[in-house]
PDB file of N, CA and C in Angstrom:
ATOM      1  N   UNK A   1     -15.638  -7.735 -47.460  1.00  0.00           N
ATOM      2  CA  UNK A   1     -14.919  -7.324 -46.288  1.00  0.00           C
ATOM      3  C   UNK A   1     -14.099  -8.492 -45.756  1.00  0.00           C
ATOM      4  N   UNK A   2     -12.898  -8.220 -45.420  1.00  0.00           N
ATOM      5  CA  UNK A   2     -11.916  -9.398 -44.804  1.00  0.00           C
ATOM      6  C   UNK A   2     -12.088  -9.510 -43.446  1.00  0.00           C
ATOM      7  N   UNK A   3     -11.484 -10.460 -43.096  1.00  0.00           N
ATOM      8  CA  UNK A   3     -11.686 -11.040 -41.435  1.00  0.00           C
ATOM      9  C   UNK A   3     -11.049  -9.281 -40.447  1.00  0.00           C
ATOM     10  N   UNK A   4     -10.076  -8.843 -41.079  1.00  0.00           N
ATOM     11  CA  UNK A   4      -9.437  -7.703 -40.160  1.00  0.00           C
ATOM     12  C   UNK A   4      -9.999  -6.609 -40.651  1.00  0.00           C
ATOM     13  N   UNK A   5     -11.378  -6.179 -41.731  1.00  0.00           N
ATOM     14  CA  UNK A   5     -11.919  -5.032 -41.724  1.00  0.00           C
ATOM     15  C   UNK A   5     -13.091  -5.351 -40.208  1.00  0.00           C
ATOM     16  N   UNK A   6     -13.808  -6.444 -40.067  1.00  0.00           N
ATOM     17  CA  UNK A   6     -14.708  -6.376 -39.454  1.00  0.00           C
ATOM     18  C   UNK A   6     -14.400  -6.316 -37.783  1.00  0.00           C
ATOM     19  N   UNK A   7     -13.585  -6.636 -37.877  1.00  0.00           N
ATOM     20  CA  UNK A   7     -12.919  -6.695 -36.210  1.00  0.00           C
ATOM     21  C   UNK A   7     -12.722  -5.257 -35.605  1.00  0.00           C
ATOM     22  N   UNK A   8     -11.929  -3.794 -36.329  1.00  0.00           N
ATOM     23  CA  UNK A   8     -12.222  -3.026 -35.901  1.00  0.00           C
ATOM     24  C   UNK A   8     -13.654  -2.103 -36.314  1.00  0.00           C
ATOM     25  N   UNK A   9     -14.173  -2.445 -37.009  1.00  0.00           N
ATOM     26  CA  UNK A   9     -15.657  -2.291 -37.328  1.00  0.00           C
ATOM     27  C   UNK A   9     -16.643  -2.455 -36.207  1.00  0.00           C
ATOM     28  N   UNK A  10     -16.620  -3.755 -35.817  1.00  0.00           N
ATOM     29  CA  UNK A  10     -17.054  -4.538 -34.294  1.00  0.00           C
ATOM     30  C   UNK A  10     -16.776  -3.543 -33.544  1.00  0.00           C
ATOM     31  N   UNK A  11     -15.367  -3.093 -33.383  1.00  0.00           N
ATOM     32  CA  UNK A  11     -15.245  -2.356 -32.199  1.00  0.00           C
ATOM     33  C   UNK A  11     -15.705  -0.777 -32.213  1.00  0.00           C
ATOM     34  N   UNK A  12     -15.627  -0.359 -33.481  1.00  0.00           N
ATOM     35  CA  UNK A  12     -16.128   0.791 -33.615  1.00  0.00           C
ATOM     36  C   UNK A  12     -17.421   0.541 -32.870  1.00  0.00           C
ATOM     37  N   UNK A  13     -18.206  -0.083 -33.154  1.00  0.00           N
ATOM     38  CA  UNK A  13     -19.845  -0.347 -33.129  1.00  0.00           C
ATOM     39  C   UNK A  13     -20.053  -0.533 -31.570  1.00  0.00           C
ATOM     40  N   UNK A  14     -19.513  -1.278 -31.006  1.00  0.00           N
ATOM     41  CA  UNK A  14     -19.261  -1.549 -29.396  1.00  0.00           C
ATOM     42  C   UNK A  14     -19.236  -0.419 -28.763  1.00  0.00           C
ATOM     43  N   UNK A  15     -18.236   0.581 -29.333  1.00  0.00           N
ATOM     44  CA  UNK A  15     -18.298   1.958 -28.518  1.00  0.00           C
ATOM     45  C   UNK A  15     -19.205   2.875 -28.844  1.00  0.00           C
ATOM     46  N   UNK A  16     -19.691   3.115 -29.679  1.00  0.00           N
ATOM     47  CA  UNK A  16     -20.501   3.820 -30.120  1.00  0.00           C
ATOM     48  C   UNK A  16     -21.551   3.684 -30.720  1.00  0.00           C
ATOM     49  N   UNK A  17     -22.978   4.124 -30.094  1.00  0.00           N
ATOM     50  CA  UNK A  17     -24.429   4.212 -30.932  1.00  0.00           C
ATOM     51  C   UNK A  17     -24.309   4.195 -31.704  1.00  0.00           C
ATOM     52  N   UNK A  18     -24.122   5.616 -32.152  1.00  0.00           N
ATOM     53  CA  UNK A  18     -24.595   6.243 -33.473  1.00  0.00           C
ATOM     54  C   UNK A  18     -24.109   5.283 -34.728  1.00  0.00           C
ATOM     55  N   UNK A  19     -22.519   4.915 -34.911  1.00  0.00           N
ATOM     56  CA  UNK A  19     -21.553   3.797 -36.083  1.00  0.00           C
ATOM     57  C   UNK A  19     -22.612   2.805 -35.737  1.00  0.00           C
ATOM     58  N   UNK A  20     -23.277   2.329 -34.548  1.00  0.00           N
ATOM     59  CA  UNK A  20     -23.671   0.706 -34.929  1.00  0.00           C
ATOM     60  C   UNK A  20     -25.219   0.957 -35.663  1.00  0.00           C
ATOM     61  N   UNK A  21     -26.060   1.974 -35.042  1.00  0.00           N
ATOM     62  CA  UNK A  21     -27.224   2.502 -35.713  1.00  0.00           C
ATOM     63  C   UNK A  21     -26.788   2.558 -37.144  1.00  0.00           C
ATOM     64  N   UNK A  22     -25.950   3.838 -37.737  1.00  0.00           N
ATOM     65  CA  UNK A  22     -25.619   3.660 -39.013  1.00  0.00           C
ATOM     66  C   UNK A  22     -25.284   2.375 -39.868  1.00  0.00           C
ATOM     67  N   UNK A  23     -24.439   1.663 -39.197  1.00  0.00           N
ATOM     68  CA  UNK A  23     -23.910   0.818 -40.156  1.00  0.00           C
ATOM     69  C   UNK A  23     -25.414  -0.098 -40.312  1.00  0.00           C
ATOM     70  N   UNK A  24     -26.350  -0.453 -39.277  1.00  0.00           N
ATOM     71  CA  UNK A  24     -27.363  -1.598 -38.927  1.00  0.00           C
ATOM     72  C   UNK A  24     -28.089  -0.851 -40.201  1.00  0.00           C
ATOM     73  N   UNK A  25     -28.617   0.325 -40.837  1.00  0.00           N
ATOM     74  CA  UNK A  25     -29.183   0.578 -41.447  1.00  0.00           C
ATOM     75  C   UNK A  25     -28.741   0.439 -42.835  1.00  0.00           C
ATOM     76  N   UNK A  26     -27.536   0.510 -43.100  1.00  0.00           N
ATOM     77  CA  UNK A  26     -26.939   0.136 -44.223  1.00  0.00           C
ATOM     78  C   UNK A  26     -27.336  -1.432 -44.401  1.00  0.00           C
ATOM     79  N   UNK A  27     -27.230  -2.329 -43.745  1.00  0.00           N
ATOM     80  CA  UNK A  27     -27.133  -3.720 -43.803  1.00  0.00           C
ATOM     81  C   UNK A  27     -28.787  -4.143 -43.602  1.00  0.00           C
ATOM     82  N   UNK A  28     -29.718  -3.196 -43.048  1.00  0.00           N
ATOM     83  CA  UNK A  28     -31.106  -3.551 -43.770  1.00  0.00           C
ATOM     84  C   UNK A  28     -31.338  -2.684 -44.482  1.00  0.00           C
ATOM     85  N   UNK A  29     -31.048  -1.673 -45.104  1.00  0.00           N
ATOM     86  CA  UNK A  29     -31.215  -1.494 -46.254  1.00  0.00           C
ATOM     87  C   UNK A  29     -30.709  -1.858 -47.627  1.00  0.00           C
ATOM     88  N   UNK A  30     -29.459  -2.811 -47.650  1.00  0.00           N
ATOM     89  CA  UNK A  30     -29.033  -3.749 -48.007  1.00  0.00           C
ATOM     90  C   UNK A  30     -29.626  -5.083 -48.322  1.00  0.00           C
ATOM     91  N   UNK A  31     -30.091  -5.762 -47.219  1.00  0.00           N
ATOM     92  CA  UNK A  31     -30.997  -6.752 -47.345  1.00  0.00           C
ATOM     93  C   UNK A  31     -32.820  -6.487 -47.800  1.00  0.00           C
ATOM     94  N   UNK A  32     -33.077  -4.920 -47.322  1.00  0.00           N
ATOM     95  CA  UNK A  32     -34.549  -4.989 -47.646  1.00  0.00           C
ATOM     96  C   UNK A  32     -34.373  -5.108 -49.073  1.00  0.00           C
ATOM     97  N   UNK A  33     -33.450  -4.348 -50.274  1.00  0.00           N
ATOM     98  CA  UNK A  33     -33.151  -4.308 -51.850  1.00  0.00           C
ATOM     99  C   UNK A  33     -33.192  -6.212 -52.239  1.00  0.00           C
ATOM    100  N   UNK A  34     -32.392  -6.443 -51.101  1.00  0.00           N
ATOM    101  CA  UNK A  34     -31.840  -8.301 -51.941  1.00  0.00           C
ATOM    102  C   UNK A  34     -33.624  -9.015 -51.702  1.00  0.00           C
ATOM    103  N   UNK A  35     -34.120  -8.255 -50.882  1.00  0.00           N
ATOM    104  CA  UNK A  35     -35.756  -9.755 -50.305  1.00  0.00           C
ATOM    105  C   UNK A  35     -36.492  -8.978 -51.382  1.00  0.00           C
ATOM    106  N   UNK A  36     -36.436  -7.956 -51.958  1.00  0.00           N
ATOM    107  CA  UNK A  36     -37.343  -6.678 -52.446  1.00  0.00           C
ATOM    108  C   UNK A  36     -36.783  -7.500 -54.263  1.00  0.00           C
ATOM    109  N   UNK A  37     -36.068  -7.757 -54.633  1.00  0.00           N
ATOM    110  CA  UNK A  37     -35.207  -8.028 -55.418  1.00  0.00           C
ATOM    111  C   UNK A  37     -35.862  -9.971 -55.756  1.00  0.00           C
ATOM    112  N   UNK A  38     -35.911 -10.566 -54.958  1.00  0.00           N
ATOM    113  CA  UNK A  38     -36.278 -12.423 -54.715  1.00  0.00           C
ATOM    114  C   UNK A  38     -37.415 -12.013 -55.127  1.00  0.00           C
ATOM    115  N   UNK A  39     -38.591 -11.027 -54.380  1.00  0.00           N
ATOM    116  CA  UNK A  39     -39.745 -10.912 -54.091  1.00  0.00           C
ATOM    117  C   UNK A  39     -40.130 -10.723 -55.845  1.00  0.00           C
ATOM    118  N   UNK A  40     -39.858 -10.155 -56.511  1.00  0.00           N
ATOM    119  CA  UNK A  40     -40.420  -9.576 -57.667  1.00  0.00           C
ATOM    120  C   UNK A  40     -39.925 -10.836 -58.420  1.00  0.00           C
ATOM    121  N   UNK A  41     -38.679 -11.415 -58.602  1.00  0.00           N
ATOM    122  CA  UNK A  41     -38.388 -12.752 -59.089  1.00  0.00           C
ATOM    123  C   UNK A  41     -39.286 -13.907 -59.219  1.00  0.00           C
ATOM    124  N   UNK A  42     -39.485 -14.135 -57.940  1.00  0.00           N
ATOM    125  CA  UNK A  42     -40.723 -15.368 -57.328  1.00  0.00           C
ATOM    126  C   UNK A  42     -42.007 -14.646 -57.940  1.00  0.00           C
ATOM    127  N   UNK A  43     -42.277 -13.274 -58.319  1.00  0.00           N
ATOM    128  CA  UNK A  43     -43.716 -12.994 -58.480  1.00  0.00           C
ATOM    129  C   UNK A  43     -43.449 -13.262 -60.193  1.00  0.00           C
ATOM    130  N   UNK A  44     -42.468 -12.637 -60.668  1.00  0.00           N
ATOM    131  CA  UNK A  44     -42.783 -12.868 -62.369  1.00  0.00           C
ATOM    132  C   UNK A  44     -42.378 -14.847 -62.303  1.00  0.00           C
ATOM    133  N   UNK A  45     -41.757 -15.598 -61.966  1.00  0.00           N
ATOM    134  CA  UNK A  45     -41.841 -16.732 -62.055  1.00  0.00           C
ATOM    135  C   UNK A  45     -43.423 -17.981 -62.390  1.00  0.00           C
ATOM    136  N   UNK A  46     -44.116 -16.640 -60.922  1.00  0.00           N
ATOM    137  CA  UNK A  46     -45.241 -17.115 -60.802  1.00  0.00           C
ATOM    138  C   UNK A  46     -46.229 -17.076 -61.844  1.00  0.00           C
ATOM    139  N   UNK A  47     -46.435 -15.665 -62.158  1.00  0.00           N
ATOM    140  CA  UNK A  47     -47.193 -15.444 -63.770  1.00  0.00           C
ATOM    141  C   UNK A  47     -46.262 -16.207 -65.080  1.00  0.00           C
ATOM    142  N   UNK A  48     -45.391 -17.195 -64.946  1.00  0.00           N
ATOM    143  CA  UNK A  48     -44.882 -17.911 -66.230  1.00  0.00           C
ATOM    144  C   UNK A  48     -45.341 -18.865 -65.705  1.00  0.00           C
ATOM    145  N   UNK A  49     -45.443 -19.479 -64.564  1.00  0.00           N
ATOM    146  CA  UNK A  49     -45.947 -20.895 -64.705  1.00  0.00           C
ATOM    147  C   UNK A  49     -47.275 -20.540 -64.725  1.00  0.00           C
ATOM    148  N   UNK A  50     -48.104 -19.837 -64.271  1.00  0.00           N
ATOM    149  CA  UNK A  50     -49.530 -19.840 -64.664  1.00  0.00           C
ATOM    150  C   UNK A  50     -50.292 -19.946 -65.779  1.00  0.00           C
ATOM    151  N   UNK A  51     -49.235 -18.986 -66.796  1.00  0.00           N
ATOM    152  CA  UNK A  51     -48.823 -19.194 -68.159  1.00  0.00           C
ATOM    153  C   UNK A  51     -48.859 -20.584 -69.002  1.00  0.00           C
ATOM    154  N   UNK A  52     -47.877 -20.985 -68.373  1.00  0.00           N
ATOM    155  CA  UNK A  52     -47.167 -22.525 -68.863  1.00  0.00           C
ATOM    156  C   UNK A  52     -48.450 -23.516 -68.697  1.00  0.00           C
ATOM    157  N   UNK A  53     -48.991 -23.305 -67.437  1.00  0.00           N
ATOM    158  CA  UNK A  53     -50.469 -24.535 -66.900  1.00  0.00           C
ATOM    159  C   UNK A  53     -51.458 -23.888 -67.632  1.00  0.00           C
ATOM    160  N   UNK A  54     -51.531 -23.083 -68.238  1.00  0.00           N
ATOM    161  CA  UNK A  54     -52.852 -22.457 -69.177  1.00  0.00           C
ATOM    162  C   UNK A  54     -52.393 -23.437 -70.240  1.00  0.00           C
ATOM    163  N   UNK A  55     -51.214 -23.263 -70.899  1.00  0.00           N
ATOM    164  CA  UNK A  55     -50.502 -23.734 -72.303  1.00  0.00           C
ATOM    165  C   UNK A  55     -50.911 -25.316 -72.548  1.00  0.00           C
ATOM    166  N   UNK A  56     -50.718 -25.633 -71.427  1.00  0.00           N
ATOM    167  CA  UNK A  56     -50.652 -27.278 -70.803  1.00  0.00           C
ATOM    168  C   UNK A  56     -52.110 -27.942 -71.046  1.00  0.00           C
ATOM    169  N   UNK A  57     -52.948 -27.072 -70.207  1.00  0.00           N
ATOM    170  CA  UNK A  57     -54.317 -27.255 -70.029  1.00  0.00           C
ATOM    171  C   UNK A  57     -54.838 -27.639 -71.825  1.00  0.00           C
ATOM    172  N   UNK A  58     -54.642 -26.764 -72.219  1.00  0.00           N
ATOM    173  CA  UNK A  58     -54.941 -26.436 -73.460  1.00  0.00           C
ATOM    174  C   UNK A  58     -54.590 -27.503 -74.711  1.00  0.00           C
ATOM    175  N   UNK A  59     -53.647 -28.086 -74.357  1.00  0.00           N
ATOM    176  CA  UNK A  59     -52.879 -29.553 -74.823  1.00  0.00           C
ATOM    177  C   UNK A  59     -53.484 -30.713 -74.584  1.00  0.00           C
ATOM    178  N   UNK A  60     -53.725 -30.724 -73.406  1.00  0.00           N
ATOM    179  CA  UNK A  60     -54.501 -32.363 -73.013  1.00  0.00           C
ATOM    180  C   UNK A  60     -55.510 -31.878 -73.174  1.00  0.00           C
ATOM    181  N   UNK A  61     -56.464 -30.854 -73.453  1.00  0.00           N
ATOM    182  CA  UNK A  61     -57.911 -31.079 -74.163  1.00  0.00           C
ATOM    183  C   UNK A  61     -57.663 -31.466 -75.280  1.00  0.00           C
ATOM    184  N   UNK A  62     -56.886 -31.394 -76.062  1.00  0.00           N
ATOM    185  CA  UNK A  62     -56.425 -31.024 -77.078  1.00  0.00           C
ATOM    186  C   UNK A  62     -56.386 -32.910 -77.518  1.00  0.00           C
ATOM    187  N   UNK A  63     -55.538 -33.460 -77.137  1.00  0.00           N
ATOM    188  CA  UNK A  63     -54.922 -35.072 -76.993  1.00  0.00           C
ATOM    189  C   UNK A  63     -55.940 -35.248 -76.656  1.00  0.00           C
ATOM    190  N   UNK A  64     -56.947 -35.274 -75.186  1.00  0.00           N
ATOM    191  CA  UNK A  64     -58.026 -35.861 -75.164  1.00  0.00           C
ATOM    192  C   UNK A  64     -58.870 -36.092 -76.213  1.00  0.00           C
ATOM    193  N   UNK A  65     -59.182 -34.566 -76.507  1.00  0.00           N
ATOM    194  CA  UNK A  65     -60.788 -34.966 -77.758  1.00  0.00           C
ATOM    195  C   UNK A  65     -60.109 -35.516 -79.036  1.00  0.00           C
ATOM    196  N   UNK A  66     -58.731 -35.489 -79.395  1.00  0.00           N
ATOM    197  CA  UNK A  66     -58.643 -35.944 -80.419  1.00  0.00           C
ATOM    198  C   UNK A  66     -58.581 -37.722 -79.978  1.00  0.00           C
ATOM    199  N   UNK A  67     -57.637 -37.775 -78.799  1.00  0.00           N
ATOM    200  CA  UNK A  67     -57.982 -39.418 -78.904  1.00  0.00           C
ATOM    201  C   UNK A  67     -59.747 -40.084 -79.049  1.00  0.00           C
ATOM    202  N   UNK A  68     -60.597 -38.842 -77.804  1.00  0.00           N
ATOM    203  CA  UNK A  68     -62.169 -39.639 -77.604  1.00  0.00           C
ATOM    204  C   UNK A  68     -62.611 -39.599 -78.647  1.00  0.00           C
ATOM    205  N   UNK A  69     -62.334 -38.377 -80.096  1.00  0.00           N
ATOM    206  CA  UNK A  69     -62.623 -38.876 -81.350  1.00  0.00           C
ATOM    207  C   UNK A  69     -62.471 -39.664 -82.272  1.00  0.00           C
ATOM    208  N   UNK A  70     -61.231 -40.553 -82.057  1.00  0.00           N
ATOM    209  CA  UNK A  70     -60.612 -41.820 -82.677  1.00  0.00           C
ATOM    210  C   UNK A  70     -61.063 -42.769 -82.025  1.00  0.00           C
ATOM    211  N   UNK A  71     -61.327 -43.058 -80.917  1.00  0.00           N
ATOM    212  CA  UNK A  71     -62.065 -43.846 -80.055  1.00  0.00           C
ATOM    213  C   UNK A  71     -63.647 -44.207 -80.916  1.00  0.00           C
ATOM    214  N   UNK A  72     -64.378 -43.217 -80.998  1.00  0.00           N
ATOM    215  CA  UNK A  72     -65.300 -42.465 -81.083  1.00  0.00           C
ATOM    216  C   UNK A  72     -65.434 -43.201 -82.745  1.00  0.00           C
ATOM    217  N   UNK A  73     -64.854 -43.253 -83.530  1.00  0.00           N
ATOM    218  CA  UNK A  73     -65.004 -43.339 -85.099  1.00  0.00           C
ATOM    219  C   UNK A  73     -64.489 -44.758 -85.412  1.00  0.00           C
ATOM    220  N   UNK A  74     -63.415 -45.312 -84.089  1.00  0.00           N
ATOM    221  CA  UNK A  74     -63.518 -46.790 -84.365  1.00  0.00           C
ATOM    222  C   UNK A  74     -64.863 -47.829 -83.738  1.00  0.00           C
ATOM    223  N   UNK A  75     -65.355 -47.167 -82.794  1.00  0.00           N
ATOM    224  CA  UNK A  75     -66.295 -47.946 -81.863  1.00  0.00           C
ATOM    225  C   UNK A  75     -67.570 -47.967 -83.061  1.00  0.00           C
ATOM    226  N   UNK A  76     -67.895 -46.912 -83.471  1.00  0.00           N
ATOM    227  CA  UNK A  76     -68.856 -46.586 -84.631  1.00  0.00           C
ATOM    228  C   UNK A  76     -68.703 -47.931 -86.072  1.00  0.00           C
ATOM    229  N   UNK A  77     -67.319 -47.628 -86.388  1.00  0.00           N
ATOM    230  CA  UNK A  77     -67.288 -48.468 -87.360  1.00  0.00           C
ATOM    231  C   UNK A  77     -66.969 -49.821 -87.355  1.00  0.00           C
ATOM    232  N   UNK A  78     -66.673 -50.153 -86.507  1.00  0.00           N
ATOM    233  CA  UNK A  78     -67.187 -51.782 -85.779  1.00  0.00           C
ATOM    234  C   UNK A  78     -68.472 -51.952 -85.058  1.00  0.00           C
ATOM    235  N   UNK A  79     -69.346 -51.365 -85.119  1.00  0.00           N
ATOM    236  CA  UNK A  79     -70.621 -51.183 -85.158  1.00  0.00           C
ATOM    237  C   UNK A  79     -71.153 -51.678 -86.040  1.00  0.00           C
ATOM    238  N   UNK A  80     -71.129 -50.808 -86.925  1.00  0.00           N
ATOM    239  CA  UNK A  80     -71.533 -50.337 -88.116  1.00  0.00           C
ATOM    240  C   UNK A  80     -70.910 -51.198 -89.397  1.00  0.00           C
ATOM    241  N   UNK A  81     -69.793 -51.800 -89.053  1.00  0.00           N
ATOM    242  CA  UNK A  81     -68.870 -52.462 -90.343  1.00  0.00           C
ATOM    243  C   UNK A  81     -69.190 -51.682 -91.386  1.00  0.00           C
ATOM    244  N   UNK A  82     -68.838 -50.617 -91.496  1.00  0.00           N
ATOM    245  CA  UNK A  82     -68.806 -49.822 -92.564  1.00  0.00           C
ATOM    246  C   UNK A  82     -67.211 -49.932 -93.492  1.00  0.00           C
ATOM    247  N   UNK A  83     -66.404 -49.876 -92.490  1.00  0.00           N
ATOM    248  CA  UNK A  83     -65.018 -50.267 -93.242  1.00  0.00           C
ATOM    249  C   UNK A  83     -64.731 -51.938 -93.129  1.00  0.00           C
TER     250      UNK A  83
END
């Protein structure tokens, strides 16, 4: 909408209930679609990173036990002087 649709728009609305009721419902029902619209965005976002920190989790056990097992097999064999 341009600067000179809203001006007699305004005035429509000024004089009359009913145009400013109507139009007000257009423009939250407008906005309830766009927050209704974010809302489901932000929710599937949420189940991918929950996703992603499962994936993650799963990695540094992963790096951990393999490092505490290299740890683990050198401490032994300088012990042990087996090699």
């Amino acid at each position: 909408m341009s600067d000179t649709d809203t001006k007699p728009m305004a005035s429509y609305e000024a004089e009359n209930l009913a145009v400013h009721v109507a139009s007000n419902y257009e423009r939250f029902k407008t906005l309830d679609k766009s927050i209704a619209r974010v809302e489901a965005q932000m929710e599937k976002n949420h189940e991918d990173i929950k996703e992603d920190i499962g994936e993650l989790k799963k990695v540094v056990i992963w790096a951990s036990s393999t490092l505490f097992g290299t740890m683990l097999i050198a401490l032994l064999t300088s012990v042990f002087k087996v090699i």
